[in-house]
PDB file of N, CA and C in Angstrom:
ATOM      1  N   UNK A   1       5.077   3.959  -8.142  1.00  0.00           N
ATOM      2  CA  UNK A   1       4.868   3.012  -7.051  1.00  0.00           C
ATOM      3  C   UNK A   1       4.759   1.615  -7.641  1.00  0.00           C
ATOM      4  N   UNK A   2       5.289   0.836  -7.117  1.00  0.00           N
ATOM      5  CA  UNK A   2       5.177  -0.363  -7.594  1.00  0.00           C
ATOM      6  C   UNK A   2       5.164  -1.409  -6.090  1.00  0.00           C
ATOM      7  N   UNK A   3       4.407  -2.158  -6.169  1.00  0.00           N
ATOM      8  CA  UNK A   3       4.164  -3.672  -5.242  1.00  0.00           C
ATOM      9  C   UNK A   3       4.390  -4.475  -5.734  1.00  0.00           C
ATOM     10  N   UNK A   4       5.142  -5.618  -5.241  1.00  0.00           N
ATOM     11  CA  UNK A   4       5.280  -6.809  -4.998  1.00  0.00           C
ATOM     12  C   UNK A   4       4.520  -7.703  -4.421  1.00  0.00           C
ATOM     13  N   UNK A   5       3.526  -8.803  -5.440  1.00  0.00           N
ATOM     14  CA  UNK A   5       2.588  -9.142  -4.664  1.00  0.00           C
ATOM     15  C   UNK A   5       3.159 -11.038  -4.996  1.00  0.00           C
ATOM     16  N   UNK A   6       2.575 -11.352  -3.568  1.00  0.00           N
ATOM     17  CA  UNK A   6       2.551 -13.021  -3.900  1.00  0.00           C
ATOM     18  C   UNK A   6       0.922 -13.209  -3.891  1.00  0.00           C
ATOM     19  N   UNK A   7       0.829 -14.501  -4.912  1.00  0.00           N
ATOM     20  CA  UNK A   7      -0.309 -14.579  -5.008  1.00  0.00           C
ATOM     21  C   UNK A   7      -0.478 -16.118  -4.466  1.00  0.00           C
ATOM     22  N   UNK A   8      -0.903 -16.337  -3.765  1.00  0.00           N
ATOM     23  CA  UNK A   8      -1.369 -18.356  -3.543  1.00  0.00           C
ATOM     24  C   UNK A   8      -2.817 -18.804  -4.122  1.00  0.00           C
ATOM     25  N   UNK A   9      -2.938 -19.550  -5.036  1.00  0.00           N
ATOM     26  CA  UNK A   9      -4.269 -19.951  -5.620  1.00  0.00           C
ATOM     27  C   UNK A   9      -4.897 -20.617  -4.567  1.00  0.00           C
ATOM     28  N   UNK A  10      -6.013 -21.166  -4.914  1.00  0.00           N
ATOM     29  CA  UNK A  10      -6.571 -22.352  -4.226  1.00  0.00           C
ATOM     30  C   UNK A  10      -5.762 -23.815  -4.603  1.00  0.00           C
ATOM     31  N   UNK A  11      -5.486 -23.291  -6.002  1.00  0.00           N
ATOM     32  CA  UNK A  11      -4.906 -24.416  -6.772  1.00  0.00           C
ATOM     33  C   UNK A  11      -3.440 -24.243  -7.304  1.00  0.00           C
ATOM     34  N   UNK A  12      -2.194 -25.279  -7.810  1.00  0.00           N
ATOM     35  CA  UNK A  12      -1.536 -24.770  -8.200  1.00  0.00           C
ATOM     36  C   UNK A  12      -0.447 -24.166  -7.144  1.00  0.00           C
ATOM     37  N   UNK A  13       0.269 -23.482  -7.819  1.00  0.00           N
ATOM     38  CA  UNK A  13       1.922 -23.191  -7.120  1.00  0.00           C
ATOM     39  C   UNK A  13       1.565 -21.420  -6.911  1.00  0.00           C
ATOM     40  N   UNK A  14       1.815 -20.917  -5.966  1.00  0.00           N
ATOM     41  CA  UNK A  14       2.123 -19.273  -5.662  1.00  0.00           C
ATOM     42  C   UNK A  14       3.040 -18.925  -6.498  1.00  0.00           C
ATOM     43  N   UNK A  15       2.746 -17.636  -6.866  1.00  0.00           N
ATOM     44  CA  UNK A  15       3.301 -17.010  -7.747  1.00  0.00           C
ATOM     45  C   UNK A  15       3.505 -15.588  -6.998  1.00  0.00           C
ATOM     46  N   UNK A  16       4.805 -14.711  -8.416  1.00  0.00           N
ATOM     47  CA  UNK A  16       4.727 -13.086  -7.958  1.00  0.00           C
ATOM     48  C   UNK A  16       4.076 -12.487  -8.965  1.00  0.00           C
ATOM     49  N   UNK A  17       4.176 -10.863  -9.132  1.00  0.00           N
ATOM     50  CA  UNK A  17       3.796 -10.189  -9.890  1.00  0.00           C
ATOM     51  C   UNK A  17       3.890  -8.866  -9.157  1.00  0.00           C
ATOM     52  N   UNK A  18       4.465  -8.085 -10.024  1.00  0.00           N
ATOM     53  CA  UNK A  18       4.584  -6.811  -9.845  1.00  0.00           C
ATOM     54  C   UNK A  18       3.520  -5.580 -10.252  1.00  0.00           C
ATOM     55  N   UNK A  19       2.834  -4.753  -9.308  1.00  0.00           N
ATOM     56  CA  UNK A  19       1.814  -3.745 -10.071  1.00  0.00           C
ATOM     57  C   UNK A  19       3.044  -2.640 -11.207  1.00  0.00           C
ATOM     58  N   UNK A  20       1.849  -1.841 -11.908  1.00  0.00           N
ATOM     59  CA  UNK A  20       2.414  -1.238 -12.621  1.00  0.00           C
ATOM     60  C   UNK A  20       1.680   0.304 -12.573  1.00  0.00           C
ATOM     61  N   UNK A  21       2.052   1.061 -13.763  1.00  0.00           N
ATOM     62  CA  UNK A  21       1.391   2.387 -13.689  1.00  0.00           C
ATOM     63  C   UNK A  21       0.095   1.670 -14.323  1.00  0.00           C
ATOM     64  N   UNK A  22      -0.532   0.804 -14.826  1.00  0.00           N
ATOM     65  CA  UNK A  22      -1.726   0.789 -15.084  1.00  0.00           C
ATOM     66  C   UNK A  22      -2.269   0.614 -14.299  1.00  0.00           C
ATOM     67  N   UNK A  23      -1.902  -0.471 -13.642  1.00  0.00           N
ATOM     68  CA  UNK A  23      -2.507  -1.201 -12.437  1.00  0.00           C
ATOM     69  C   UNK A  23      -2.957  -0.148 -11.352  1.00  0.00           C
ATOM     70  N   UNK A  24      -2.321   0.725 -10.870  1.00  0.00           N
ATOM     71  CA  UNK A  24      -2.046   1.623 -10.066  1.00  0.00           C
ATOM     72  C   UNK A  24      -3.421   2.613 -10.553  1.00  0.00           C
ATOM     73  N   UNK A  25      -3.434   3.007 -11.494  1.00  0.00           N
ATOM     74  CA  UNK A  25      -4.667   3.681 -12.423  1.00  0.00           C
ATOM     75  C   UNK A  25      -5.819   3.233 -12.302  1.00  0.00           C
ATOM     76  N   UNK A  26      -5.885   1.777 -12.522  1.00  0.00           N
ATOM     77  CA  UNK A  26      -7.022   0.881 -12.582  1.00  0.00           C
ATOM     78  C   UNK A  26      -7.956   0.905 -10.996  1.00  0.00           C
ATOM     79  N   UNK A  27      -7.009   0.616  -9.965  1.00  0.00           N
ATOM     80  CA  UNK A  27      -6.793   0.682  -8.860  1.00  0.00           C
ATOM     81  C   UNK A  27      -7.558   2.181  -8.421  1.00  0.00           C
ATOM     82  N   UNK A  28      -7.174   2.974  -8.609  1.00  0.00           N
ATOM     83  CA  UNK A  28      -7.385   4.381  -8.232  1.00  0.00           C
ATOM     84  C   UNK A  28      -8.702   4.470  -8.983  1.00  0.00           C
ATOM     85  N   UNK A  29      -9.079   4.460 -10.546  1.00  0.00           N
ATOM     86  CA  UNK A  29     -10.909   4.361 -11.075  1.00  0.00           C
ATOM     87  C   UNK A  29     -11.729   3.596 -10.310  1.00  0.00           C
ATOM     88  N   UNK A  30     -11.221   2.520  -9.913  1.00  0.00           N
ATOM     89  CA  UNK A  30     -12.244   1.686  -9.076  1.00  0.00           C
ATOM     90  C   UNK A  30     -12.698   2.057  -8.041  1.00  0.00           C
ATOM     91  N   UNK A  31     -11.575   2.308  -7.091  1.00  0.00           N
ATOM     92  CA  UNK A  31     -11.585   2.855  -5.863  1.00  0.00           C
ATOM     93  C   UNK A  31     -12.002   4.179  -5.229  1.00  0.00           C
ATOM     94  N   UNK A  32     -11.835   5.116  -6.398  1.00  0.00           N
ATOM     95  CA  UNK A  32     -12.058   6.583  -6.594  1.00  0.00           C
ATOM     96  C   UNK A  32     -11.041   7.267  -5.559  1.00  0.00           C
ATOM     97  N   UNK A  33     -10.181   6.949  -5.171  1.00  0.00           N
ATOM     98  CA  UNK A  33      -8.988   6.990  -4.320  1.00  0.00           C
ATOM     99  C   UNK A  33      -7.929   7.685  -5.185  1.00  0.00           C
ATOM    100  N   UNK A  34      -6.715   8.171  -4.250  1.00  0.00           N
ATOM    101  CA  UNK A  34      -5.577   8.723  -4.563  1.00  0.00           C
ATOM    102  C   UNK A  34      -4.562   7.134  -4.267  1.00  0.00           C
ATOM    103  N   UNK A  35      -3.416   7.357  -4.983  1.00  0.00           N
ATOM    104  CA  UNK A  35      -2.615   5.773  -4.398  1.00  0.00           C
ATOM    105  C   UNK A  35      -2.106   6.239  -3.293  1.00  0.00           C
ATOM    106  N   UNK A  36      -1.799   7.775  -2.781  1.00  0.00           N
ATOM    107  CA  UNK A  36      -1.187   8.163  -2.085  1.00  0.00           C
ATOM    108  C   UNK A  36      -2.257   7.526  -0.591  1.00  0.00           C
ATOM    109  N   UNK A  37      -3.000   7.445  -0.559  1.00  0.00           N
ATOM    110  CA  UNK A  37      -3.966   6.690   0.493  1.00  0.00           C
ATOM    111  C   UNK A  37      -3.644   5.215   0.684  1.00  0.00           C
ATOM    112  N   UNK A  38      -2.573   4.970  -0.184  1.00  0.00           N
ATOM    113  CA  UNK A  38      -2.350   2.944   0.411  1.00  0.00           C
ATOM    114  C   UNK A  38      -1.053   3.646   1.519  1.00  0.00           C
ATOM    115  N   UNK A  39      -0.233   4.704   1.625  1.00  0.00           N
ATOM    116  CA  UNK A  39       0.757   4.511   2.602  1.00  0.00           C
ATOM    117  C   UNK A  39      -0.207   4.487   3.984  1.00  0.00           C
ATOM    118  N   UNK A  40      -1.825   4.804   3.848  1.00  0.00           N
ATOM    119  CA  UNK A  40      -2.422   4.555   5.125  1.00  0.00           C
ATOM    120  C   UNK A  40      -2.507   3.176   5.738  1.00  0.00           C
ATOM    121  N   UNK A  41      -2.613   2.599   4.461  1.00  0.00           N
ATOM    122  CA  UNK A  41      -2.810   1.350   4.564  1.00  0.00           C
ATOM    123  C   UNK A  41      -3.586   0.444   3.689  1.00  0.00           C
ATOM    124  N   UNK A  42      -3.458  -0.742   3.711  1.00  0.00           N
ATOM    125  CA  UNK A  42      -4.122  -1.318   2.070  1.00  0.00           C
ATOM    126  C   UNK A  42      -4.709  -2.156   2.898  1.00  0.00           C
ATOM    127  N   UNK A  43      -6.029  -2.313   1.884  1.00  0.00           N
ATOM    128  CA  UNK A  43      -7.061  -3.513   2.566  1.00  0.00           C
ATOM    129  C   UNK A  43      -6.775  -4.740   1.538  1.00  0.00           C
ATOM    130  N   UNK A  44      -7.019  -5.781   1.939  1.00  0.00           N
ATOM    131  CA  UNK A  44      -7.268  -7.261   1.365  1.00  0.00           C
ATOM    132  C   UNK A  44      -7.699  -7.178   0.026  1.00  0.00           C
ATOM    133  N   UNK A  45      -8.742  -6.262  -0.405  1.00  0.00           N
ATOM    134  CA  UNK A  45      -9.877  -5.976  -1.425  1.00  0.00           C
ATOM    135  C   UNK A  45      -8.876  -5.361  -2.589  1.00  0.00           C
ATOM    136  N   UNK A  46      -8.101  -4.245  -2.290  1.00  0.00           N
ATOM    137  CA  UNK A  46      -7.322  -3.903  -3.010  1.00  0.00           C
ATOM    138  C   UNK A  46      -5.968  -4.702  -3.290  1.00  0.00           C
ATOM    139  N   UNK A  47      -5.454  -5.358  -2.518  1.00  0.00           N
ATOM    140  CA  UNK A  47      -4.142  -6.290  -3.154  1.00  0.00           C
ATOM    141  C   UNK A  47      -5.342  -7.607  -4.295  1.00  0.00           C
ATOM    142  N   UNK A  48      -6.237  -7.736  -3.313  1.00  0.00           N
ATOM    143  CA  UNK A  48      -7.001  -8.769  -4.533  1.00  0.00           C
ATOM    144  C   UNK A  48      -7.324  -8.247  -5.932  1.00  0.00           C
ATOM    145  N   UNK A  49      -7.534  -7.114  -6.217  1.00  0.00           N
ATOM    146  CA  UNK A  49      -7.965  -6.044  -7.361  1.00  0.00           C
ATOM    147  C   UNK A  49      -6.608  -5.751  -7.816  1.00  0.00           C
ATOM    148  N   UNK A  50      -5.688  -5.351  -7.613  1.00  0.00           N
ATOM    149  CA  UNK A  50      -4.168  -5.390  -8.308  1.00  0.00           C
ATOM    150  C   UNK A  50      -3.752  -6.487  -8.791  1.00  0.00           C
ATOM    151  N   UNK A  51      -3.443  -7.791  -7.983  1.00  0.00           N
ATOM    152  CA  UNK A  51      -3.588  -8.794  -8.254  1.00  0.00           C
ATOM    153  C   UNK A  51      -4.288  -9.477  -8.944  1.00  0.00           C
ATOM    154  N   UNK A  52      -5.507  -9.506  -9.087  1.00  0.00           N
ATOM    155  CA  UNK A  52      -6.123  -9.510 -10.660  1.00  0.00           C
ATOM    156  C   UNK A  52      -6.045  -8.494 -11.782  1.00  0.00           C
ATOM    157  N   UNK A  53      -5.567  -7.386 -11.645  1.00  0.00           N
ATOM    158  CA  UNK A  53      -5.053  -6.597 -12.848  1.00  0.00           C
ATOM    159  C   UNK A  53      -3.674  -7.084 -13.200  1.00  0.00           C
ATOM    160  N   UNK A  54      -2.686  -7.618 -12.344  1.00  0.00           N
ATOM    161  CA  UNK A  54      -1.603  -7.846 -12.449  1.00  0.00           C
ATOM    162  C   UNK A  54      -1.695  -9.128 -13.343  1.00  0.00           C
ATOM    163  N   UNK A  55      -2.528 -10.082 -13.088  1.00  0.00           N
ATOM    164  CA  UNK A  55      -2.435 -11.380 -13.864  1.00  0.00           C
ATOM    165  C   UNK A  55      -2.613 -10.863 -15.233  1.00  0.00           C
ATOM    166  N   UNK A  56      -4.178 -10.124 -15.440  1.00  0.00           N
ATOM    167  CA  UNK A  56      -4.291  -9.494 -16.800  1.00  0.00           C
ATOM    168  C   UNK A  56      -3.178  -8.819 -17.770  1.00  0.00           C
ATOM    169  N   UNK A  57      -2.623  -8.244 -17.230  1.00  0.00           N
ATOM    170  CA  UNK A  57      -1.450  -7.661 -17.656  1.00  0.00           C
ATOM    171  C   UNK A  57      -0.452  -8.857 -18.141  1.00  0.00           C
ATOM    172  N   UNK A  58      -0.264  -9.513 -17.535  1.00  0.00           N
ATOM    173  CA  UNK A  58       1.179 -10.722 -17.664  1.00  0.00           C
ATOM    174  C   UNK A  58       0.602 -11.555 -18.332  1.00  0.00           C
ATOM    175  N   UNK A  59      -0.982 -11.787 -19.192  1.00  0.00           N
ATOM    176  CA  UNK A  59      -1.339 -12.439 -19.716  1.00  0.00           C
ATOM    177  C   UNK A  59      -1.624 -14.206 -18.845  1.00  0.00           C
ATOM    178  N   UNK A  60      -2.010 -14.026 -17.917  1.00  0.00           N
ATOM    179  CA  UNK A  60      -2.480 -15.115 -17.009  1.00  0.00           C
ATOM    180  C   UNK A  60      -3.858 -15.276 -16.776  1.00  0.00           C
ATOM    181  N   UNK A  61      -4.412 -16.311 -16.989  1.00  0.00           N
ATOM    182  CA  UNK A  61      -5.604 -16.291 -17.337  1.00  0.00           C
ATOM    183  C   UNK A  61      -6.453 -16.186 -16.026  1.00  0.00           C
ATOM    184  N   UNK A  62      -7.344 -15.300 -15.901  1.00  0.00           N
ATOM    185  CA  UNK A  62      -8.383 -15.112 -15.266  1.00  0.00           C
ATOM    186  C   UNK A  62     -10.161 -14.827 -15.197  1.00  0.00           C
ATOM    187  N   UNK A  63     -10.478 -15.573 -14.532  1.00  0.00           N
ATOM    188  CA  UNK A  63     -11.927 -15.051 -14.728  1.00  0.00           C
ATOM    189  C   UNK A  63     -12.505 -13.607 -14.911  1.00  0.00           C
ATOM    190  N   UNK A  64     -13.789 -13.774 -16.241  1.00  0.00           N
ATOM    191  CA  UNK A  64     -14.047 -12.252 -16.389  1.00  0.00           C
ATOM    192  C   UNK A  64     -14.851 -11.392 -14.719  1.00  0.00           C
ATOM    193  N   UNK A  65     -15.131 -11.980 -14.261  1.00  0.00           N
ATOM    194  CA  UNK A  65     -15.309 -11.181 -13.262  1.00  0.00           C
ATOM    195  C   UNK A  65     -14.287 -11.047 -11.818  1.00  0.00           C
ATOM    196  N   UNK A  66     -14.254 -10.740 -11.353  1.00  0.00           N
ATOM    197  CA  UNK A  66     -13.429 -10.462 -10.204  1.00  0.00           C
ATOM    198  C   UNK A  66     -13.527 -10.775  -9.027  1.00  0.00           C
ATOM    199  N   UNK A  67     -15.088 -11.059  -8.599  1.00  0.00           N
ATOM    200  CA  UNK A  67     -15.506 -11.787  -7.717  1.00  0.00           C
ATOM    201  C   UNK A  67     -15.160 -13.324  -7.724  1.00  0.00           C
ATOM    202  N   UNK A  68     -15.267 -13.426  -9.026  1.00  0.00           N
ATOM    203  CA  UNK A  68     -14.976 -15.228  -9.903  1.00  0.00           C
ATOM    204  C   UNK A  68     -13.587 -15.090  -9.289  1.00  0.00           C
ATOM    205  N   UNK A  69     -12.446 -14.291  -9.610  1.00  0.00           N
ATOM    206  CA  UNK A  69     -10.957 -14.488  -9.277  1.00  0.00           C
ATOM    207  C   UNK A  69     -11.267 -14.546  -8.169  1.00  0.00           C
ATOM    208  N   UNK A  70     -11.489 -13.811  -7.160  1.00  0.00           N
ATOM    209  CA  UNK A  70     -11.292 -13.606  -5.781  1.00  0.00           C
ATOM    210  C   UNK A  70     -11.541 -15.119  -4.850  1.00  0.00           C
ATOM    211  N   UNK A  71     -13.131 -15.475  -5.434  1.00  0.00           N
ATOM    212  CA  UNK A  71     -13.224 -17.186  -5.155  1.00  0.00           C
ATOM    213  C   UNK A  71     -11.744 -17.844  -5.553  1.00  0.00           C
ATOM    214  N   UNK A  72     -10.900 -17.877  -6.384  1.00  0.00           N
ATOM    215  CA  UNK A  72     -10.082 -18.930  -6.730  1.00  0.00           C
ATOM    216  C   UNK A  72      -8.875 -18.825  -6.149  1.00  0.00           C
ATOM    217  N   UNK A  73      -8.751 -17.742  -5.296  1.00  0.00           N
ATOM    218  CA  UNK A  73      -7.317 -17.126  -4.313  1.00  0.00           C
ATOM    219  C   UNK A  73      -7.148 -17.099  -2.959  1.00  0.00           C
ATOM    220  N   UNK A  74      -6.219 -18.062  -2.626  1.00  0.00           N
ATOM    221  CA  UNK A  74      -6.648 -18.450  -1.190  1.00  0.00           C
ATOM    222  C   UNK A  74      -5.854 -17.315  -0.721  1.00  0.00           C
ATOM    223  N   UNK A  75      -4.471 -16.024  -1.124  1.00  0.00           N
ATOM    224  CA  UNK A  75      -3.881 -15.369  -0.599  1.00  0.00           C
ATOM    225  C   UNK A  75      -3.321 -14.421  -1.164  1.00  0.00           C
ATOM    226  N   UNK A  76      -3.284 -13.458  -1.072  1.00  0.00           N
ATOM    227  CA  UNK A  76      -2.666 -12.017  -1.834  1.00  0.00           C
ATOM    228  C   UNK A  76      -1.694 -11.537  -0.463  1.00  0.00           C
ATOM    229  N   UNK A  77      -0.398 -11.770  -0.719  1.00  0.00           N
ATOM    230  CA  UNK A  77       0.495 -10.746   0.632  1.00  0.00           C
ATOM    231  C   UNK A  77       1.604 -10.036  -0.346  1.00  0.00           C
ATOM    232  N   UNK A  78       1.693  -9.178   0.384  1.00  0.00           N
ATOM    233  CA  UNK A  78       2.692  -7.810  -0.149  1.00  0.00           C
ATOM    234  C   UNK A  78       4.002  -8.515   0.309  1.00  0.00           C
ATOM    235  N   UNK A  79       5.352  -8.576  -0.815  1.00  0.00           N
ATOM    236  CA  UNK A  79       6.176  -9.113  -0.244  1.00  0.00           C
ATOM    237  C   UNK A  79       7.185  -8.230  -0.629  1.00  0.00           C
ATOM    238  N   UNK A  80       7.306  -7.198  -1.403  1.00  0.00           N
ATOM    239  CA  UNK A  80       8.151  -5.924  -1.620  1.00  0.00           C
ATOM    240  C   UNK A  80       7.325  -4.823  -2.065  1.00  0.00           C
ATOM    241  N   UNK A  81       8.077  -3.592  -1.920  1.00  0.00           N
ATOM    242  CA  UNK A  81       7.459  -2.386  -2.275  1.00  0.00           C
ATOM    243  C   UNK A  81       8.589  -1.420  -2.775  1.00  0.00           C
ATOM    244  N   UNK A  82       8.152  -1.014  -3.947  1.00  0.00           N
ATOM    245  CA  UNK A  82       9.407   0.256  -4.199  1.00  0.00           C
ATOM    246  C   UNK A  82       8.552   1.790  -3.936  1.00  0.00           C
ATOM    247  N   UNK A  83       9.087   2.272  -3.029  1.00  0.00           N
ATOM    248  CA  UNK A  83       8.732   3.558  -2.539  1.00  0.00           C
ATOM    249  C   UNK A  83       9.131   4.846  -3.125  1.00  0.00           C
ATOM    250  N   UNK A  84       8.405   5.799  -4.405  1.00  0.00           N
ATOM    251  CA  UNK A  84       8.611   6.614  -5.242  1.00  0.00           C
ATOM    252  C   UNK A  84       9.288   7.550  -4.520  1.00  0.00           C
ATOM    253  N   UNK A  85       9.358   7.867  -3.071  1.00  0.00           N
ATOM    254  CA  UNK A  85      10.479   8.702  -2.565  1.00  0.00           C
ATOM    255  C   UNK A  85      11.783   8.355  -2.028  1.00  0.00           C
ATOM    256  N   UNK A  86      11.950   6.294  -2.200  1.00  0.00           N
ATOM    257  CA  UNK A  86      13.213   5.996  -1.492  1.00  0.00           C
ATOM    258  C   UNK A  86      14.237   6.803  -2.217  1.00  0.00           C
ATOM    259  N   UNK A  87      14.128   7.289  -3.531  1.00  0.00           N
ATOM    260  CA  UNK A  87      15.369   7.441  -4.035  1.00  0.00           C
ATOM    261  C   UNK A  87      15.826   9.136  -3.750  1.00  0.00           C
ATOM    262  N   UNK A  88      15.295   9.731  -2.890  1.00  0.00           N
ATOM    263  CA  UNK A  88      15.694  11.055  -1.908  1.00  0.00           C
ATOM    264  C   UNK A  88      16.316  10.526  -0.616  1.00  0.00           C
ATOM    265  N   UNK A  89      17.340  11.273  -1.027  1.00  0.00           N
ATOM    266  CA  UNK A  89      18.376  11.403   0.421  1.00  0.00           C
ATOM    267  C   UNK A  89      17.391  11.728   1.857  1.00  0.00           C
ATOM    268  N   UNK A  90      17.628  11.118   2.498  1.00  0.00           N
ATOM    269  CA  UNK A  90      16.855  11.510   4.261  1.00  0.00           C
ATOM    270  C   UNK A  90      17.704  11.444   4.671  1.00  0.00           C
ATOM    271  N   UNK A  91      18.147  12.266   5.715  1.00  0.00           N
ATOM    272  CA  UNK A  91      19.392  12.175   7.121  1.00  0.00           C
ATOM    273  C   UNK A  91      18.764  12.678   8.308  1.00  0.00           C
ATOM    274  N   UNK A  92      18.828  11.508   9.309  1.00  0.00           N
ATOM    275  CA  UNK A  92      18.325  11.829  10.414  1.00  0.00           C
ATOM    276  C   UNK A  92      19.269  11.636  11.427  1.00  0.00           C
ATOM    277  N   UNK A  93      19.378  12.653  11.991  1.00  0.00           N
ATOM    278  CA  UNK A  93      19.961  12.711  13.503  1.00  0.00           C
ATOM    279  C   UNK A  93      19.753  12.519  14.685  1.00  0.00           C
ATOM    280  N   UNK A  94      20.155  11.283  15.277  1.00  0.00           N
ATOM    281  CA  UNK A  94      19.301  10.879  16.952  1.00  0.00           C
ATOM    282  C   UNK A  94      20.151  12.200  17.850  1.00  0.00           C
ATOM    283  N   UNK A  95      19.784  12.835  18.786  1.00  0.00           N
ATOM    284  CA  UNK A  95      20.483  13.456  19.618  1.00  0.00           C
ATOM    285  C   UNK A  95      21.458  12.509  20.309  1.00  0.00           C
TER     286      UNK A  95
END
């Protein structure tokens, strides 16, 4: 699974960043969650928590706490998603 996240600071220019299998991991210890529970739906809390794993990862500097990041981000929106089952054939038939 991978997301596509935009990020808008308070400060500064919006950016992307893509989650990863860590992120996704990281995501799931915190949360104590399956990822299979974001096709329910994702809260704010969690694109903000990827999104700060995502900076970590890409080497972008962030505050050690997370609450600290969360103050400095005026926006986290999902702007692609690759879906671990798009790549199965579906055929659906309207009557």
């Amino acid at each position: 699974m991978k997301i596509q996240l935009r990020i808008t600071p308070n400060e500064g220019d919006p950016y992307e960043l893509e989650t990863n299998l860590f992120v996704i991991v990281a995501w799931e210890r915190k949360f104590k969650q399956k990822a299979s529970t974001l096709a329910n739906g994702i809260g704010i809390e969690d694109l903000a928590f990827m999104a700060y794993e995502c900076c970590k990862q890409n080497n972008i500097p962030v505050p050690v706490s997370f609450d600290e990041y969360i103050k400095k981000v005026n926006a986290v929106e999902v702007v692609g998603q690759e879906d671990p089952k798009a790549t199965e054939a579906t055929v659906t038939e309207e009557p």
